[in-house]
C-alpha atoms as a PDB file:
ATOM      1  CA  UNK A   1      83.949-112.444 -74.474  1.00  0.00           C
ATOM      2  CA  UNK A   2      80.686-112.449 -76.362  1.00  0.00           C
ATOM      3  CA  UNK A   3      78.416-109.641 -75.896  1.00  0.00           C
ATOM      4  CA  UNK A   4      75.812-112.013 -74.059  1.00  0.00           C
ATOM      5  CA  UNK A   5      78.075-112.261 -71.502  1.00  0.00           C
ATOM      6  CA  UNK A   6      78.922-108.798 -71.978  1.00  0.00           C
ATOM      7  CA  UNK A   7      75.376-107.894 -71.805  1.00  0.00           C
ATOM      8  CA  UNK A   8      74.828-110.389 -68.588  1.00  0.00           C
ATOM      9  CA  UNK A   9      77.880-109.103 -66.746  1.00  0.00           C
ATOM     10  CA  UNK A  10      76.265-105.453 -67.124  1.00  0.00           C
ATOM     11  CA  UNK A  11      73.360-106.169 -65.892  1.00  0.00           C
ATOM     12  CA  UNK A  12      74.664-108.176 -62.788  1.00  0.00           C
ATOM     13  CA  UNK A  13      77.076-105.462 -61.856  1.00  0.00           C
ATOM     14  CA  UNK A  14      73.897-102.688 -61.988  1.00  0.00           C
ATOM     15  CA  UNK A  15      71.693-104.739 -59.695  1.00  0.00           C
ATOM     16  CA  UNK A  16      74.176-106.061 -57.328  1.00  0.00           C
ATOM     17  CA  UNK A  17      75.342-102.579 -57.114  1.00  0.00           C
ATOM     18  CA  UNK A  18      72.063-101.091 -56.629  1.00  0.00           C
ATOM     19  CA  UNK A  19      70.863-103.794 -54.328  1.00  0.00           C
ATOM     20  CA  UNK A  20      74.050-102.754 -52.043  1.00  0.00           C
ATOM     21  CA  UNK A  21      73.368 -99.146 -52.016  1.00  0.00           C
ATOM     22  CA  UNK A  22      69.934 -98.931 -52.074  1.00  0.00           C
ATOM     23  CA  UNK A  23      69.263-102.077 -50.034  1.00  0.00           C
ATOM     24  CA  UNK A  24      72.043-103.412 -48.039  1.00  0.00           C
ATOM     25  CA  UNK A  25      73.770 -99.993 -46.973  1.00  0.00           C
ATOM     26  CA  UNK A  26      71.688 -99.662 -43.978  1.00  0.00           C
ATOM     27  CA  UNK A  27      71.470-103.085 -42.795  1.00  0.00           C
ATOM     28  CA  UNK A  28      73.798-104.087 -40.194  1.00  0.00           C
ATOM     29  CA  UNK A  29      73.337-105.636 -36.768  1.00  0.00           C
ATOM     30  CA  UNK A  30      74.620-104.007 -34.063  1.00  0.00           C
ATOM     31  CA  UNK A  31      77.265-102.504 -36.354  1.00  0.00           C
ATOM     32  CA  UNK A  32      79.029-105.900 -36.025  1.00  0.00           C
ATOM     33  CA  UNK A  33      77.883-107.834 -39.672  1.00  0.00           C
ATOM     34  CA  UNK A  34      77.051-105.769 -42.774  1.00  0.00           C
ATOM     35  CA  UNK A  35      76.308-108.088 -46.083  1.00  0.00           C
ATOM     36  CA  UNK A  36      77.831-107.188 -48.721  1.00  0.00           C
ATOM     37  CA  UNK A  37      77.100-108.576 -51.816  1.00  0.00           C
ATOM     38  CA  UNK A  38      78.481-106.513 -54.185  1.00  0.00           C
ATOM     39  CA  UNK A  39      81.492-108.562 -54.624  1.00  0.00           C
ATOM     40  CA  UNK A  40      79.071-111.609 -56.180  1.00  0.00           C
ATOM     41  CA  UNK A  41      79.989-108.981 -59.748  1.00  0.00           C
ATOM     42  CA  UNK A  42      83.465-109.832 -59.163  1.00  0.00           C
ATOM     43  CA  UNK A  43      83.459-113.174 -58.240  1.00  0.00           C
ATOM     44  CA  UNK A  44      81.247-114.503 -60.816  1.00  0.00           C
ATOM     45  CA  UNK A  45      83.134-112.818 -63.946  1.00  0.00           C
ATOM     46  CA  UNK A  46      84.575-114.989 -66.562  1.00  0.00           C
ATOM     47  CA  UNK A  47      87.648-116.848 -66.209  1.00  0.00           C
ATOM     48  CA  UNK A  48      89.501-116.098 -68.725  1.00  0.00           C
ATOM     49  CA  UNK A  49      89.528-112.232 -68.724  1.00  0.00           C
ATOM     50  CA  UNK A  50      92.520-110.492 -69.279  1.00  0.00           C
ATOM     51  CA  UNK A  51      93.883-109.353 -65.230  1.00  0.00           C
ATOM     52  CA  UNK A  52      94.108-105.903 -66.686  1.00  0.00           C
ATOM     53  CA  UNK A  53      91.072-105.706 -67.265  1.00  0.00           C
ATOM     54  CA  UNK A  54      89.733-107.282 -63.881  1.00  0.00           C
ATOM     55  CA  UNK A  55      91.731-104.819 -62.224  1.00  0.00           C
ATOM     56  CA  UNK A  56      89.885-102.228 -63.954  1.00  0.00           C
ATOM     57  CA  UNK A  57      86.674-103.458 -63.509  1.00  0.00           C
ATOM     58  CA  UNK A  58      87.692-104.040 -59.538  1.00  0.00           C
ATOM     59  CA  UNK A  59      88.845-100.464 -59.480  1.00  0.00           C
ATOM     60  CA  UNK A  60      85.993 -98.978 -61.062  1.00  0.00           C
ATOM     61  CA  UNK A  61      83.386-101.505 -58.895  1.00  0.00           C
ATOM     62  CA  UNK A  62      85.245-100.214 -55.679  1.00  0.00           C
ATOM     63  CA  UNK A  63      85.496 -96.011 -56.704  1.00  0.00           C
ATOM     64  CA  UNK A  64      81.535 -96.884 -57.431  1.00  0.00           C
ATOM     65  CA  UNK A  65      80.802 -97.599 -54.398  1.00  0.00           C
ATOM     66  CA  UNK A  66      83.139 -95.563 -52.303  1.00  0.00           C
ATOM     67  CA  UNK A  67      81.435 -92.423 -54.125  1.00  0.00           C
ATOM     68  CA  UNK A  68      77.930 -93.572 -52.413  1.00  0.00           C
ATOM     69  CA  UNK A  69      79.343 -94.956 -49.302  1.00  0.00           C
ATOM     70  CA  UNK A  70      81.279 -91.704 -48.586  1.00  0.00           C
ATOM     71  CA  UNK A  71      84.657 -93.533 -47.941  1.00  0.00           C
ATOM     72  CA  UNK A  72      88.282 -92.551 -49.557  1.00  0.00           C
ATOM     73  CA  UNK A  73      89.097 -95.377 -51.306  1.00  0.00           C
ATOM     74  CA  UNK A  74      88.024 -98.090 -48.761  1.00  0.00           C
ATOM     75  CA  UNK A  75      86.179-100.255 -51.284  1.00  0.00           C
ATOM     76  CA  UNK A  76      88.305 -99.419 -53.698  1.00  0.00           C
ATOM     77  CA  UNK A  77      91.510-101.075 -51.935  1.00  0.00           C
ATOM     78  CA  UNK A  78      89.445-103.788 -51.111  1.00  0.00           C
ATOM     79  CA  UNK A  79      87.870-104.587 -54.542  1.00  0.00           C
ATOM     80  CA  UNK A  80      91.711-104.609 -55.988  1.00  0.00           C
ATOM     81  CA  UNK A  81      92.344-107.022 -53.094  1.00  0.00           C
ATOM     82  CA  UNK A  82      89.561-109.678 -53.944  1.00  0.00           C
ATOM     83  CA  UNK A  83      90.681-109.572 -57.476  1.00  0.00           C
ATOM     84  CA  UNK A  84      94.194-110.256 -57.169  1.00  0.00           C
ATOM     85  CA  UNK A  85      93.616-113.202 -54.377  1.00  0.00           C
ATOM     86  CA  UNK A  86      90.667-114.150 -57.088  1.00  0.00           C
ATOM     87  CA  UNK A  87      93.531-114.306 -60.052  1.00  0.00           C
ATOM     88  CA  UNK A  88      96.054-116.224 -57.206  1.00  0.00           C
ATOM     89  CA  UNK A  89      93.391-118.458 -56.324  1.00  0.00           C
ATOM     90  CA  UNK A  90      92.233-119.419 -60.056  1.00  0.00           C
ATOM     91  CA  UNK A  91      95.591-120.097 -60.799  1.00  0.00           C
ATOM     92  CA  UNK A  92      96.330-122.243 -58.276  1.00  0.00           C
ATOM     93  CA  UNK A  93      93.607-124.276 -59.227  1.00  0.00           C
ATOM     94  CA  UNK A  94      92.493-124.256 -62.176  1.00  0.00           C
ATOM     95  CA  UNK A  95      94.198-125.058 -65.379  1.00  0.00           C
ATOM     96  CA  UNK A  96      93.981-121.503 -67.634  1.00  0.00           C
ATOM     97  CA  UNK A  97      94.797-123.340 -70.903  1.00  0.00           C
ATOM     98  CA  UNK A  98      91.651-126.103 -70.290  1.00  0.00           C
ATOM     99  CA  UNK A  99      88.562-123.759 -69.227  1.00  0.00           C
ATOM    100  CA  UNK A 100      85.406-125.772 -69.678  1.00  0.00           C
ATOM    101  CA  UNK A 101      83.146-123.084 -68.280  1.00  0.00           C
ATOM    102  CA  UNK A 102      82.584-119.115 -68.619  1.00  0.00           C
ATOM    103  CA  UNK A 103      82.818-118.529 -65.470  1.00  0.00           C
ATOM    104  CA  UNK A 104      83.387-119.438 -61.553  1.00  0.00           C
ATOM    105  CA  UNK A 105      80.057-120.182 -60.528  1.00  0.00           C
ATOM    106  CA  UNK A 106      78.551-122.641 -57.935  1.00  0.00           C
ATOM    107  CA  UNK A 107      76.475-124.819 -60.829  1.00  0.00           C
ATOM    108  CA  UNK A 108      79.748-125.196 -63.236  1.00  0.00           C
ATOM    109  CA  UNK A 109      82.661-125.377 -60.623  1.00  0.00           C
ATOM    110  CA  UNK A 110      80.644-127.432 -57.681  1.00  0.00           C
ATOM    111  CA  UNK A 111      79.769-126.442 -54.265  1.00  0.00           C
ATOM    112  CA  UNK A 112      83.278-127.077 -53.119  1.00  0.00           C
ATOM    113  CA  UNK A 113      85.348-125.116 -54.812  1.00  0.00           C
ATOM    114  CA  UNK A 114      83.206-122.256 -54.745  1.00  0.00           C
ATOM    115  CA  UNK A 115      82.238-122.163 -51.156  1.00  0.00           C
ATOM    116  CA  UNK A 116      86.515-122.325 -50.871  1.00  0.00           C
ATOM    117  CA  UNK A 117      86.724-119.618 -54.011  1.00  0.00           C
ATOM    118  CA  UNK A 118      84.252-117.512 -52.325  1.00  0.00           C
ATOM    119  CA  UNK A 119      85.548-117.641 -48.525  1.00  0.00           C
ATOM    120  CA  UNK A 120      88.876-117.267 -49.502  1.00  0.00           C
ATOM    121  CA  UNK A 121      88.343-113.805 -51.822  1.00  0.00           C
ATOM    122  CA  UNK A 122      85.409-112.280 -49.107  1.00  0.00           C
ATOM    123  CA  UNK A 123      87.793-112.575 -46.150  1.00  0.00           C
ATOM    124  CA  UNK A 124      90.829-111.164 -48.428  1.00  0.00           C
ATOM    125  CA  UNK A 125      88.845-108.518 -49.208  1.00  0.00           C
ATOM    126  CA  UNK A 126      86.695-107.935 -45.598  1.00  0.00           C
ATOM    127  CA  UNK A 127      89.835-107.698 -43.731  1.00  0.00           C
ATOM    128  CA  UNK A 128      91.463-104.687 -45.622  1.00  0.00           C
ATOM    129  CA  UNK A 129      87.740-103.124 -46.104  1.00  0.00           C
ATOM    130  CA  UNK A 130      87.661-102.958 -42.177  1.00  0.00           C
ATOM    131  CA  UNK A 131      91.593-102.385 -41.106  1.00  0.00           C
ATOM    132  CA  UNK A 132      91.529 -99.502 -44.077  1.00  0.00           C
ATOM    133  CA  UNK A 133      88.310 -98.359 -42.587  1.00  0.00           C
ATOM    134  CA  UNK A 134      89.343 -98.442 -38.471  1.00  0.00           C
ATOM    135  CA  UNK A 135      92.872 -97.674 -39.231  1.00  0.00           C
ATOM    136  CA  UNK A 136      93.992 -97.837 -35.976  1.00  0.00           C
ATOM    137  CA  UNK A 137      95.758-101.053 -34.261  1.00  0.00           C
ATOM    138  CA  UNK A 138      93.615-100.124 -30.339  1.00  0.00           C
ATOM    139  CA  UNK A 139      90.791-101.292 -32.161  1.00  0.00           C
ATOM    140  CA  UNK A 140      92.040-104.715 -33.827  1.00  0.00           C
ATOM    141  CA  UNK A 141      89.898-107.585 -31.822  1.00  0.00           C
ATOM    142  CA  UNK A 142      86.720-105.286 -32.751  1.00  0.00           C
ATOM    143  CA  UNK A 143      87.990-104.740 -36.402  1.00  0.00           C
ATOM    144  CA  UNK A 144      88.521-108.682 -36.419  1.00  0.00           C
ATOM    145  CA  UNK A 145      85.067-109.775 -34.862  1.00  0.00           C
ATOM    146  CA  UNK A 146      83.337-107.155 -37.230  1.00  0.00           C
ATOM    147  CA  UNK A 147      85.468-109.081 -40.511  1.00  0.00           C
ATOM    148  CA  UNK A 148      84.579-111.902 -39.212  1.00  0.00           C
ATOM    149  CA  UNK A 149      80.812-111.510 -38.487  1.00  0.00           C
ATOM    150  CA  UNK A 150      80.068-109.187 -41.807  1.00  0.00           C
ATOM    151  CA  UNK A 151      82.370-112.543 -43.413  1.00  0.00           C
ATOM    152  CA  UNK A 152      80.248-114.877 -42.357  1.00  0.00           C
ATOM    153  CA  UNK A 153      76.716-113.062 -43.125  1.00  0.00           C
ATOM    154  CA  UNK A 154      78.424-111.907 -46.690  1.00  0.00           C
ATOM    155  CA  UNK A 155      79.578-115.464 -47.180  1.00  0.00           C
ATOM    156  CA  UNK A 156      75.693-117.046 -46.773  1.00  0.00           C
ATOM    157  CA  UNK A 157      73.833-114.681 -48.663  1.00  0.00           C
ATOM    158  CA  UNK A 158      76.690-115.177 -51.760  1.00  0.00           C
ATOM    159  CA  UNK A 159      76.268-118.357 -51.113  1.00  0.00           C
ATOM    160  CA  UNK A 160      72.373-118.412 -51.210  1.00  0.00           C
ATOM    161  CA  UNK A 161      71.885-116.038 -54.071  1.00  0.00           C
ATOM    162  CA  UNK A 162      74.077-118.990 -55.850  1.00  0.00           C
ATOM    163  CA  UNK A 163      71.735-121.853 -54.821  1.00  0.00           C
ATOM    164  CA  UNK A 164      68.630-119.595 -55.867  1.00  0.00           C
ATOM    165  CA  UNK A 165      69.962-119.250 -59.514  1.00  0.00           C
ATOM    166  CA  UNK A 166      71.758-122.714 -59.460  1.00  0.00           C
ATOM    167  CA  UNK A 167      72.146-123.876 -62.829  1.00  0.00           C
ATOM    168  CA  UNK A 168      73.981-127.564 -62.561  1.00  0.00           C
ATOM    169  CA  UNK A 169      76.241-128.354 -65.333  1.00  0.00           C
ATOM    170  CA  UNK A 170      74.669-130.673 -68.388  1.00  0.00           C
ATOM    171  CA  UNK A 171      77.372-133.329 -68.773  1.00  0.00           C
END
């Protein structure tokens, strides 16, 4: 990677982060749907990073925010989660050796694949946030309805803060 992108990714993670925290935290309706749009860092970082090192960067991203959300390792399980569907799902489809484009986002990969990439990786991710965070099974249609709901609202405003810096691909 070149320290642009190093430089970029930095920046990204601090304001998504902060944006979460500072922002986000204490928006939720009816306790059902809470955004959150921290995992945007995570999805948008360059294809071909080593997995070590995305693992790390999950890990790290997660403990982050577990430390202001006051939770034991609920984010952090779930980070790790969305980065190891995100590797599964890159390599499925996407050829590793023929990478045309830094990284996975909406303007270089097309509205397609990254509405799929992005559904797939928040719901991975949303459904062990919330069954690591309930913990019990007499609560599973509530856990489910809140996974789904806080899916859904997490999955429009990734999907929005895409289409407002939507770069499309010179060809």
């Amino acid at each position: 990677m070149n320290s642009r992108l190093i430089v970029i990714n930095v920046v990204r993670w601090f304001i998504l982060l902060s944006v979460q925290v500072l922002l986000l935290r204490n928006l939720s309706f009816y306790d059902l749907a809470t955004p959150f749009t921290y995992i945007l860092f995570l999805l948008l970082l360059p294809f071909r990073m080593p997995n070590l090192l995305l693992y790390i960067i999950a890990f790290g991203t997660g403990l982050t925010l577990d430390s202001f959300y006051d939770t034991l390792g609920v984010h952090t399980a779930a980070c790790v989660t969305l980065a190891f569907v995100r590797i599964l799902f890159i390599s499925v489809t996407v050829s590793r050796d023929n990478f045309d484009e830094p990284e996975p986002t909406l303007g270089n990969m097309g509205f397609k694949w990254f509405s799929l990439y992005a559904l797939l990786c928040t719901f991975a991710h949303h459904l062990v946030l919330f069954l690591l965070e309930a913990f019990k099974l007499t609560e599973l249609s509530y856990t489910l309805v809140r996974c789904l709901l806080s899916g859904i609202f997490t999955l429009f405003t990734v999907i929005l803060i895409e289409f407002i810096f939507y770069n499309r691909k010179m060809r």
